[in-house]
Protein backbone atom coordinates (compact mmCIF):
# COMPACT_ATOMS: atom_id res chain seq x y z
CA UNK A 1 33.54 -3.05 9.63
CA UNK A 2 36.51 -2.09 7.48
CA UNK A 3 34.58 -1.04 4.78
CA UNK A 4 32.00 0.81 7.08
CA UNK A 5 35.11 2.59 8.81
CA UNK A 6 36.39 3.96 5.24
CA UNK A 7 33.00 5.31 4.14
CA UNK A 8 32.28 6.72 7.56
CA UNK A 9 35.67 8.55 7.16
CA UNK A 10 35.03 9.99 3.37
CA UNK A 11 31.47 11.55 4.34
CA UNK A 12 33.39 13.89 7.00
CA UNK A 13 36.31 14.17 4.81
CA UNK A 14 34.08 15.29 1.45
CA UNK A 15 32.64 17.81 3.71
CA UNK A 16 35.91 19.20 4.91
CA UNK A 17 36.84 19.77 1.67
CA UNK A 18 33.67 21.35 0.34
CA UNK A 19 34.15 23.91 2.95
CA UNK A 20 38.03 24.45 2.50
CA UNK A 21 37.64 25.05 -0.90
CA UNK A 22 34.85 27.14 -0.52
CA UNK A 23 37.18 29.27 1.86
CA UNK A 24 39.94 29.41 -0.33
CA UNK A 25 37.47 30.92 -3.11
CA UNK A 26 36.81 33.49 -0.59
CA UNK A 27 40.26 33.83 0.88
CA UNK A 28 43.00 32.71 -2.05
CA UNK A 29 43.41 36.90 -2.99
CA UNK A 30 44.78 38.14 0.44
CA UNK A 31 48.27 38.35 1.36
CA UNK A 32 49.86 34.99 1.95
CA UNK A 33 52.35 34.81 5.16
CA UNK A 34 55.95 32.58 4.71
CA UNK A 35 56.05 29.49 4.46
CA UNK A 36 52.27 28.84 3.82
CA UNK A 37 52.67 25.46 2.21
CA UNK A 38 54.70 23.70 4.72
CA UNK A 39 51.90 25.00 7.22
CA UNK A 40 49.82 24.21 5.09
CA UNK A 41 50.61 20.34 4.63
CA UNK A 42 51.08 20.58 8.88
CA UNK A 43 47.68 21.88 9.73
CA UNK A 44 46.05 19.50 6.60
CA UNK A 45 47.67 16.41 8.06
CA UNK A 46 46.79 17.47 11.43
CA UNK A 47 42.83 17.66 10.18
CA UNK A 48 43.24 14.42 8.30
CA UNK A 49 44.69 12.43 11.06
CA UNK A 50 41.75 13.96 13.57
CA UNK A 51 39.12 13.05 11.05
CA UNK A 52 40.88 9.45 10.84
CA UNK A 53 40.74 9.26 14.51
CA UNK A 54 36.95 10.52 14.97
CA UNK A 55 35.63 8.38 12.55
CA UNK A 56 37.42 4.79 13.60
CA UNK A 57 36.54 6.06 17.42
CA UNK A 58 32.67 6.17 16.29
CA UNK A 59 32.43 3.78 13.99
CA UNK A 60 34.56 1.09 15.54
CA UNK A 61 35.60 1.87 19.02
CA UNK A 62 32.21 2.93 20.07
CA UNK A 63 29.43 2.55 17.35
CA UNK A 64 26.49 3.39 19.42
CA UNK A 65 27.64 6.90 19.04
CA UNK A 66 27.11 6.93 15.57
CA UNK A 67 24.16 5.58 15.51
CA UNK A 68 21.45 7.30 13.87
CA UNK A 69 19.75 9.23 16.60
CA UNK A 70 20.35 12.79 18.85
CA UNK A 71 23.95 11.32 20.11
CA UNK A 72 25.22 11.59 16.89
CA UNK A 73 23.57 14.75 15.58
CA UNK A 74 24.39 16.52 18.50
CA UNK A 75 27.89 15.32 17.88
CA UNK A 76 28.36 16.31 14.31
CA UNK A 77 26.79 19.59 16.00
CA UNK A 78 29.65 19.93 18.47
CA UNK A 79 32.70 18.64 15.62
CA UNK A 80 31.26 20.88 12.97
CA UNK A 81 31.77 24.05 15.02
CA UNK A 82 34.84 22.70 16.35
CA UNK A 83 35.94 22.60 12.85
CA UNK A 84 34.99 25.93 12.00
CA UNK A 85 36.76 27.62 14.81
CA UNK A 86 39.66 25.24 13.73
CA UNK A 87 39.78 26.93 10.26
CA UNK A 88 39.34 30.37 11.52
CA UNK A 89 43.07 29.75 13.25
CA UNK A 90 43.91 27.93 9.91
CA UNK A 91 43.43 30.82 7.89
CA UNK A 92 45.35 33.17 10.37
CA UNK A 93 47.86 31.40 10.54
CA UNK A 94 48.61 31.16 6.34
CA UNK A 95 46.92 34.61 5.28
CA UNK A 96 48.05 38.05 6.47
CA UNK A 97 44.34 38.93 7.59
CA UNK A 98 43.12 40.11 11.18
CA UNK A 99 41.10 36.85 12.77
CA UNK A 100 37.61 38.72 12.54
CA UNK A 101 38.57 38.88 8.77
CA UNK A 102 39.32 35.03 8.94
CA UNK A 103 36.09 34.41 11.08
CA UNK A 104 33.78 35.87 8.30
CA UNK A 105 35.87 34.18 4.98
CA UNK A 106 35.34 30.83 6.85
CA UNK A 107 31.61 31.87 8.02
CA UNK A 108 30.70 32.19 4.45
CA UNK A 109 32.59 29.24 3.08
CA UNK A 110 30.92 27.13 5.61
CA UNK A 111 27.32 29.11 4.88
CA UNK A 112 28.34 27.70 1.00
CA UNK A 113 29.19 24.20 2.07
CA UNK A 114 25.99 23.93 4.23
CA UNK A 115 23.67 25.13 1.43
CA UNK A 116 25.44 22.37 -0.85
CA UNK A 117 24.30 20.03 1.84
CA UNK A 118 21.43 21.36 2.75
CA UNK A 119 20.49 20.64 -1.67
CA UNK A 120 22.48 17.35 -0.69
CA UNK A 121 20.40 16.52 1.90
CA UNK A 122 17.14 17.05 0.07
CA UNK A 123 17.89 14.86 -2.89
CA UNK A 124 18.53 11.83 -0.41
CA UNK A 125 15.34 12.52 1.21
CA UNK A 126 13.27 12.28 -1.69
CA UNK A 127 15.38 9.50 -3.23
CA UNK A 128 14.50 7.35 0.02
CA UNK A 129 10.85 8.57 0.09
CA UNK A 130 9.98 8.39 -3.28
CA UNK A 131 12.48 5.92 -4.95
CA UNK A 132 13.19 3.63 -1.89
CA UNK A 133 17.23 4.69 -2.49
CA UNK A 134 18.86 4.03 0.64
CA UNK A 135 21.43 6.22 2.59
CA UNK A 136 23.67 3.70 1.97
CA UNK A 137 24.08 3.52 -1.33
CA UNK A 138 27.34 4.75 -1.89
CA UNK A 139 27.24 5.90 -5.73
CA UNK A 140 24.15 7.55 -5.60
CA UNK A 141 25.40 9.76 -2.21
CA UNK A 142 28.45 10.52 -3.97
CA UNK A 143 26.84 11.81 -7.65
CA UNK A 144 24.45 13.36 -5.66
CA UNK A 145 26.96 15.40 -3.15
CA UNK A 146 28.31 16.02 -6.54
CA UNK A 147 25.70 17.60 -8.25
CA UNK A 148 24.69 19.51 -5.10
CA UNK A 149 28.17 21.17 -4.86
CA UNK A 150 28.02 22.47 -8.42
CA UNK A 151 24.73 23.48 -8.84
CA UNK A 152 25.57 25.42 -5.59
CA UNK A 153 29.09 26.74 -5.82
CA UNK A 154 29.15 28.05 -9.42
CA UNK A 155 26.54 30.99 -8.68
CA UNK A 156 28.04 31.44 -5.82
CA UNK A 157 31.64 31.76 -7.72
CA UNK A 158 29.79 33.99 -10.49
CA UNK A 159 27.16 36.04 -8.08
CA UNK A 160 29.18 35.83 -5.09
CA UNK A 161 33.25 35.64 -5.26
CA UNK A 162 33.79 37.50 -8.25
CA UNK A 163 32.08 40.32 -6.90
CA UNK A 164 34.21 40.07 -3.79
CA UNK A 165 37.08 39.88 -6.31
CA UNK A 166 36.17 43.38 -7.91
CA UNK A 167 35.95 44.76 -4.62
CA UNK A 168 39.44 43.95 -3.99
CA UNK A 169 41.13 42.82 -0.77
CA UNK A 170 40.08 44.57 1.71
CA UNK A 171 39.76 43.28 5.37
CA UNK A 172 36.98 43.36 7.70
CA UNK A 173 37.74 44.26 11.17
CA UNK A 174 34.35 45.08 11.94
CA UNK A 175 33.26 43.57 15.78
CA UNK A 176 29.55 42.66 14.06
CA UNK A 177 31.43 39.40 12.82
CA UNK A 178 31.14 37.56 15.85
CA UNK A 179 27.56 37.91 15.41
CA UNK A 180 27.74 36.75 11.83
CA UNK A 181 29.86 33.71 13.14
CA UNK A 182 27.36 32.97 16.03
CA UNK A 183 24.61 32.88 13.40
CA UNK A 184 26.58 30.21 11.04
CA UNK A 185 26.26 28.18 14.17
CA UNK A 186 23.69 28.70 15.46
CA UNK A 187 21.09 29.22 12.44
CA UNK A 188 22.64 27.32 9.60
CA UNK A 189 24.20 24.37 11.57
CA UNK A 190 21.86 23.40 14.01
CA UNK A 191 19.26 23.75 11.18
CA UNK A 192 20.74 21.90 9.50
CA UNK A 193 21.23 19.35 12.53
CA UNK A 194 18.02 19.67 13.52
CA UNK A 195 16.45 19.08 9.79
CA UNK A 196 18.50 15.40 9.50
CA UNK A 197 16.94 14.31 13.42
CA UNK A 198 13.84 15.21 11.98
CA UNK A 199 14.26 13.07 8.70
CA UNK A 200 14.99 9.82 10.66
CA UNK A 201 11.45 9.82 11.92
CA UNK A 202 8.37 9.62 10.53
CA UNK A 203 7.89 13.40 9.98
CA UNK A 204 5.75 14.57 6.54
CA UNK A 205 7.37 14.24 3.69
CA UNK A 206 6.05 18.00 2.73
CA UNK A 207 7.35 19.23 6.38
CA UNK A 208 10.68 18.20 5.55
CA UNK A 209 10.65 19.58 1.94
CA UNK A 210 9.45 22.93 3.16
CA UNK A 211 12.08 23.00 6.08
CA UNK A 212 14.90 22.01 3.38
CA UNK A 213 13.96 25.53 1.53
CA UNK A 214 13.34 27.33 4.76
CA UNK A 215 17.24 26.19 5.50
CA UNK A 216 18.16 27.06 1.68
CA UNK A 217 16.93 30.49 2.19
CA UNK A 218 18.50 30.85 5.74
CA UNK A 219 21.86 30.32 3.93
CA UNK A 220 21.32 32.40 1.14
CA UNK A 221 20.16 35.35 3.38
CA UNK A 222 23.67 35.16 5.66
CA UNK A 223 25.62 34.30 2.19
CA UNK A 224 24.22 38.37 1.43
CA UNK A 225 24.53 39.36 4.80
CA UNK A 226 28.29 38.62 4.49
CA UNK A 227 28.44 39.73 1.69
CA UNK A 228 27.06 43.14 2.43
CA UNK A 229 29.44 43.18 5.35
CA UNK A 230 32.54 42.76 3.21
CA UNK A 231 30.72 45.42 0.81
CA UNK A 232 30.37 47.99 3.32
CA UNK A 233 33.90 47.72 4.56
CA UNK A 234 35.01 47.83 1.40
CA UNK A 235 32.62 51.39 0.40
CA UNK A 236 34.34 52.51 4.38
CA UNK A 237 38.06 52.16 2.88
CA UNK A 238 37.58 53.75 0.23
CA UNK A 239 35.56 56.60 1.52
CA UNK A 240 38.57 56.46 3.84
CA UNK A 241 41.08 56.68 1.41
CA UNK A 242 38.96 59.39 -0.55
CA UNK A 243 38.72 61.52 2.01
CA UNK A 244 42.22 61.66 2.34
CA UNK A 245 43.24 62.20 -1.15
CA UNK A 246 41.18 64.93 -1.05
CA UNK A 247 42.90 66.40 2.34
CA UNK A 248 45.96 65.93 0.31
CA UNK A 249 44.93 67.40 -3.44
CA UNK A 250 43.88 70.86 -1.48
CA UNK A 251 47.05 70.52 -0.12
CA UNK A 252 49.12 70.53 -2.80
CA UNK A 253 46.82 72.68 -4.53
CA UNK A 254 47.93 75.51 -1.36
CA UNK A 255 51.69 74.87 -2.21
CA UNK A 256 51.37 74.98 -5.65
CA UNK A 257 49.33 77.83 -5.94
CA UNK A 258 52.94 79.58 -3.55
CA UNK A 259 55.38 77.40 -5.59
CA UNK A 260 54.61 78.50 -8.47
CA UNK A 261 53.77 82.86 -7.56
CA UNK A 262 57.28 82.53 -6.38
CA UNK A 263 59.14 80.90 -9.37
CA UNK A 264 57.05 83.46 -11.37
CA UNK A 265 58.47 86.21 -9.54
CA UNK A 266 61.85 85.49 -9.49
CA UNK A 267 61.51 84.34 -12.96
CA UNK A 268 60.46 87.62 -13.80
CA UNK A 269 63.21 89.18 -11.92
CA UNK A 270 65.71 87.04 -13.92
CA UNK A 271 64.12 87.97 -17.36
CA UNK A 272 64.28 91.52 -16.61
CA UNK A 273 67.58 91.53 -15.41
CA UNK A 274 68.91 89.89 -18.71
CA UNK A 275 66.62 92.26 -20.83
CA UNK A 276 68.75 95.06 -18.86
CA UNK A 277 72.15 93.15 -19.81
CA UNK A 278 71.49 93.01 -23.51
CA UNK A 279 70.47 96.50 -23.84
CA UNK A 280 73.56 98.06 -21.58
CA UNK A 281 76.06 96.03 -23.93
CA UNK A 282 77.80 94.14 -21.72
CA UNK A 283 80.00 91.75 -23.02
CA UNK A 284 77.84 89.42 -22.71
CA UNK A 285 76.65 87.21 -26.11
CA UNK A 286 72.91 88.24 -27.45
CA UNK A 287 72.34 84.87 -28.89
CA UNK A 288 73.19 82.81 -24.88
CA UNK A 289 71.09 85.93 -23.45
CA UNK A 290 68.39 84.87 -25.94
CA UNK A 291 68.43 81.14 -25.21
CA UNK A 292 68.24 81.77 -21.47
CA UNK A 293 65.63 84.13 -21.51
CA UNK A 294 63.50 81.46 -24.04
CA UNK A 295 64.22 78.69 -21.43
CA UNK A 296 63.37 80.53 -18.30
CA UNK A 297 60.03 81.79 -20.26
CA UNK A 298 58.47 78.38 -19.77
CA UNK A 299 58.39 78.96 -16.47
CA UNK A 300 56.87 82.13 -16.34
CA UNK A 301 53.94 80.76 -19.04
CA UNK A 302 51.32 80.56 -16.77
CA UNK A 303 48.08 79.09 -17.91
CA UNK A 304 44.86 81.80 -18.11
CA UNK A 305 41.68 80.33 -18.01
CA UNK A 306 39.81 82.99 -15.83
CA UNK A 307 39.50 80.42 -12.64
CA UNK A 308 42.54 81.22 -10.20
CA UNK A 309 42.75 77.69 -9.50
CA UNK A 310 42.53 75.83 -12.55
CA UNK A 311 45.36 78.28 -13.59
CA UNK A 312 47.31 76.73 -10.91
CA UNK A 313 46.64 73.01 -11.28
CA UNK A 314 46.83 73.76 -15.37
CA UNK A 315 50.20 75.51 -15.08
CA UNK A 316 51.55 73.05 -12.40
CA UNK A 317 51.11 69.77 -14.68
CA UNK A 318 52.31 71.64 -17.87
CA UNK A 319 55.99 72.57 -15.74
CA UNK A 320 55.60 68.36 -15.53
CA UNK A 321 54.71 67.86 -19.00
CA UNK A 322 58.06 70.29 -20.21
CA UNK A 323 60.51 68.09 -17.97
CA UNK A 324 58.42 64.86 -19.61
CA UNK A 325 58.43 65.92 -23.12
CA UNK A 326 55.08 65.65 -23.20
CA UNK A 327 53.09 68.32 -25.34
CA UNK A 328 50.20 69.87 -23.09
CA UNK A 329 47.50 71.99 -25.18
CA UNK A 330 44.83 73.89 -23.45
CA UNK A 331 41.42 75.56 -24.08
CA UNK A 332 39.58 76.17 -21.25
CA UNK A 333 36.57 78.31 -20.26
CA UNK A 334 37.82 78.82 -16.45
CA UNK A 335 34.59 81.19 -15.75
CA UNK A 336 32.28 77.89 -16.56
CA UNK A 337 33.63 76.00 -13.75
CA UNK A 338 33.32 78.69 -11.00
CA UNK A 339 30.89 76.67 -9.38
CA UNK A 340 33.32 74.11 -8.32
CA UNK A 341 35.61 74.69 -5.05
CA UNK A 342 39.13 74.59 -5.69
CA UNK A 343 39.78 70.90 -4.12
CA UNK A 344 37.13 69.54 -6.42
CA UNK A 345 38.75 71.62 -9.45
CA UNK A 346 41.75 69.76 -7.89
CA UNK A 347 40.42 66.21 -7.86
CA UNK A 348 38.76 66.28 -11.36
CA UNK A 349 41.67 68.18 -13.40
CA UNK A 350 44.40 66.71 -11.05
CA UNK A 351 43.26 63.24 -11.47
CA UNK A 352 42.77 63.61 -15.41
CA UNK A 353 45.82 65.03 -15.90
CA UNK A 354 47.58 62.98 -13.60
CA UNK A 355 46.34 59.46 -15.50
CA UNK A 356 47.00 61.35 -18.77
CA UNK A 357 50.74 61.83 -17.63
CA UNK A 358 51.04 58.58 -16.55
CA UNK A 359 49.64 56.70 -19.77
CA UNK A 360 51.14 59.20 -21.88
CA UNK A 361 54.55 58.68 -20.26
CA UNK A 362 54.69 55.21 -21.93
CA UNK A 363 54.47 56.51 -25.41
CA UNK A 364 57.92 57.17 -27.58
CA UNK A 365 59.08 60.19 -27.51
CA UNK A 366 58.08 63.03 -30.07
CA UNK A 367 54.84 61.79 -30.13
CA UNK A 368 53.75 62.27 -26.49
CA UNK A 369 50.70 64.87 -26.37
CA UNK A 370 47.77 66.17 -24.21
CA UNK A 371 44.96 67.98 -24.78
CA UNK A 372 42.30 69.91 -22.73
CA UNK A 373 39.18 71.68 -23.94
CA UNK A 374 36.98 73.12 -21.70
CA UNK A 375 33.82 74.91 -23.17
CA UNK A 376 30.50 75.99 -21.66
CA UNK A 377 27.78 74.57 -24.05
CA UNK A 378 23.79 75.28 -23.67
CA UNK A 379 24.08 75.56 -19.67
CA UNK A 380 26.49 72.72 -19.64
CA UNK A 381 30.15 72.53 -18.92
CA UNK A 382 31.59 70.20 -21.11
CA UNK A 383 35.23 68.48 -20.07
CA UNK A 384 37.49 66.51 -22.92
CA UNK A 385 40.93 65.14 -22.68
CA UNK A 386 42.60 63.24 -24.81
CA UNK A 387 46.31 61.40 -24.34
CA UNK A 388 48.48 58.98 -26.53
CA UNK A 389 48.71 55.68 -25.23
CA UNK A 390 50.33 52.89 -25.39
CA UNK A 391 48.42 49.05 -24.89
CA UNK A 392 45.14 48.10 -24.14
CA UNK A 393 42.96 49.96 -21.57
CA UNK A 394 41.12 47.34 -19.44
CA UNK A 395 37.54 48.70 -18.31
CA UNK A 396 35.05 47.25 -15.45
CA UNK A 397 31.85 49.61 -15.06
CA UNK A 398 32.98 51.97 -17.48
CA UNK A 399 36.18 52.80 -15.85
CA UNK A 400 39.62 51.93 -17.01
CA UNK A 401 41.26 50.04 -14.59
CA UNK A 402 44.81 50.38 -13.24
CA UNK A 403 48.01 48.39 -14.22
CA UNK A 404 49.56 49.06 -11.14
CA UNK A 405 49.85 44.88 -9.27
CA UNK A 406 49.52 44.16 -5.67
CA UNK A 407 52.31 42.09 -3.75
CA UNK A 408 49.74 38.66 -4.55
CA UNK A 409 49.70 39.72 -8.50
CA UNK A 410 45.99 41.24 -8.67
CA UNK A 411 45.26 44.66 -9.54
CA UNK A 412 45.69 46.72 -7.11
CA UNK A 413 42.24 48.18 -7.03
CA UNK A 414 42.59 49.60 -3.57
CA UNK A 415 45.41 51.77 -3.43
CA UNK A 416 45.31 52.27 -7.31
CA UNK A 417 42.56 53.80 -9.39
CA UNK A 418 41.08 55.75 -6.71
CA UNK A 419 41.39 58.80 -8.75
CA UNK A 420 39.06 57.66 -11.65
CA UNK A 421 36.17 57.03 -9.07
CA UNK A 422 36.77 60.18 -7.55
CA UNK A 423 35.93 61.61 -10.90
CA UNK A 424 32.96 59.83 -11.49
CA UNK A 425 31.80 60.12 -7.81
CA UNK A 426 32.37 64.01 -8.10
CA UNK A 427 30.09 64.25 -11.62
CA UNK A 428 27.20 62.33 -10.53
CA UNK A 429 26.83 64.84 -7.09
CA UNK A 430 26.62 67.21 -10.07
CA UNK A 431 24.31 65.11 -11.82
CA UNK A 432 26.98 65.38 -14.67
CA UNK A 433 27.97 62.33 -16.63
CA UNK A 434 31.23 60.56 -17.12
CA UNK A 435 32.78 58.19 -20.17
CA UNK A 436 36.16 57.33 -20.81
CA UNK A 437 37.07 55.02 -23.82
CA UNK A 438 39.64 54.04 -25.93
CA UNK A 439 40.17 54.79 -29.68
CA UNK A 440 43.16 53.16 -30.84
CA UNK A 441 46.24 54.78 -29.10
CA UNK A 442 44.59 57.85 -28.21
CA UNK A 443 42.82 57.87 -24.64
CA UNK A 444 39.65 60.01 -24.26
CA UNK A 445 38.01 60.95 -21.14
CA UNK A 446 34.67 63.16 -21.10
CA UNK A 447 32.80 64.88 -18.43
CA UNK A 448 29.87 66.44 -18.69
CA UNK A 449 28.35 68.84 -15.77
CA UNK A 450 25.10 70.85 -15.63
CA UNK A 451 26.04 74.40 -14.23
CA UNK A 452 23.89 75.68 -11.55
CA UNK A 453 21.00 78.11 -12.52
């Protein structure tokens, strides 16, 4: 009975792990609260001791409850969702995530764990139909359980959690998770509940194949369903965050636009009035008058391009680039981007500039430089920059991603980079095209845009 006891408690226990790790694949990149191993080790022990518990209670204590038949299936049933609901609190509890955000990681780690023995499931049917392999032989449940959990879990890592990963951390707070939840119980586990009553009679061996795919593809649909939920919450954030930038960019554009009219006017002022010193003698040294009136020029070199507001955004970044010691060089066709409001001239020369400040910013001095050429070539507007860099650009889908680290070490995708998909995003509703690349320790970004007929 001893023995019975300790294999009764390793089938429940292998499963509990297949489903905690498949969480933590899902989970491990959100923000960890304090102390998470100590409550970690606390809530573990407390599963392990209840498991211990369950397990001697059915096995020993009151065997006729394990027996194969609907007791038992409808209590793995009832223990299974207990279990899930149990994690749902785990993973509150340790990760800084809302508990609908919980509910739906541990939904689709459990929709992972029951497709692995739903595969599981199906090899020990057809090794006791059609190779007389009994349930209880120990080895061949355990390579098999094996097998199962690899053959499912790495396209689900590849396909599945890496994707997730890309998307970055955001959370779902989205009400339509309970539903998702009440599915996992409802569809995966009671199929799957219902598919092992079914196998300890004498149902069709062809029945019970077809309803261990049916199940398969049950789990595979809510695996995209949850997927697509985590997706669209993730597109939501950062239309969000988007929209925002944008709010702000047309904002700044405003005050820079008045910033930089007023330092030109009083700059003006200034220049005349020294221009009026040197030339009424006053004892006042040509060469200083000279070097102040060369100095206070660079403020009053504004950028002409034709377009009103790339002059602004143009001559706002190059007062940057003169306290940087960056070199800025510009030719630009203003009148071939007339066609694009001001915020969007704001977004797409903002952001390029911006990123070319930033990477540029790294290099040693006297060899920090940035160029610009805008030209207007057989009906399309054509958009280069170029920057020194310094490193290794890093690029997913064509865009370079950002160095900037969240608090848990991973890119920060969400609050960083937004400005390169903006870019993108704003030349294909142009049609246009968009490439960056890197040759060597020059960065180049090009945009191409069809102007409208």
């Amino acid at each position: 009975m001893g023995w019975h006891w300790l294999v009764g408690m390793l089938q429940p226990l292998a499963a509990v792990l297949q489903i905690g790790f498949a969480i933590w694949l899902v989970v491990r990149h959100q923000d960890q609260r304090e102390g998470l191993m100590p409550k970690a080790a606390a809530l573990g022990t407390a599963l392990l001791l209840a498991i211990a518990f369950f397990s001697w209670y059915g096995m020993s204590a009151h065997p006729e409850y394990t027996a194969n038949g609907v007791p038992q299936l409808a209590g793995q049933f009832v223990l299974f969702s207990l279990l899930l609901g149990y994690l749902v609190w785990t993973v509150h509890l340790l990760y800084d995530v809302p508990v609908l955000h919980a509910l739906l990681c541990c939904a689709m780690g459990y929709t992972m764990q029951n497709l692995a023995s739903g595969l599981d499931g199906l090899v020990v049917l057809l090794g006791g139909r059609l190779w007389g392999i009994g349930e209880g032989d120990v080895a061949f449940r355990a390579v098999g359980s094996l097998m199962a959990t690899v053959a499912v879990y790495l396209p689900c890592y590849f396909l599945l959690v890496r994707a997730i990963d890309r998307a970055g951390t955001v959370q779902v707070e989205d009400q339509a998770t309970v539903g998702v939840f009440l599915v996992v119980i409802l569809v995966v586990i009671l199929f799957d509940v219902i598919n092992k009553a079914l196998s300890l009679g004498p149902t069709p061996l062809s029945l019970l194949v077809g309803l261990r795919v049916i199940h398969g593809a049950a789990c595979i649909f809510v695996l995209f369903a949850q997927y697509e939920m985590l997706f669209a919450q993730h597109l939501r954030a950062e239309a969000s965050t988007t929209q925002r930038l944008l709010a702000e960019q047309q904002r700044q554009y405003e005050l820079s636009r008045e910033n930089i009219e007023a330092i030109n006017i009083k700059c003006h002022d200034i220049r005349h009035q020294i221009r009026h010193l040197g030339e009424t003698g006053t004892a006042v040294d040509a060469a200083v008058l000279a070097d102040i009136a060369r100095e206070v020029s660079v403020y009053d070199a504004t950028v002409r391009t034709g377009n009103e507001a790339l002059d602004t955004i143009l001559t706002e970044k190059r007062l940057v680039c003169e306290g940087e010691g960056i070199t800025l060089t510009c030719m630009a066709d203003g009148h071939a981007l007339d066609f694009l409001a001001p915020s969007e001239l704001y977004a797409l020369f903002g952001n390029a500039l911006d990123n070319a400040i930033e990477a540029t910013r790294q290099a040693p001095e006297g060899s920090r430089s940035i160029s610009l050429n805008v030209r207007q070539v057989a009906g399309m507007v054509a958009i280069h920059v170029e920057n020194t860099c310094v490193g290794e650009a890093t690029f997913v889908d064509g865009l370079p991603q950002t160095t900037k680290q969240a608090a848990n070490g991973t890119r920060d995708t969400v609050n960083h980079g937004i400005g390169t998909r903006s870019m993108r995003a704003l030349a294909e509703r142009y049609d246009g095209l968009f490439s960056a690349a890197q040759r060597g320790d020059v960065f180049c970004l090009d945009i191409t845009l069809p102007r409208p007929e």
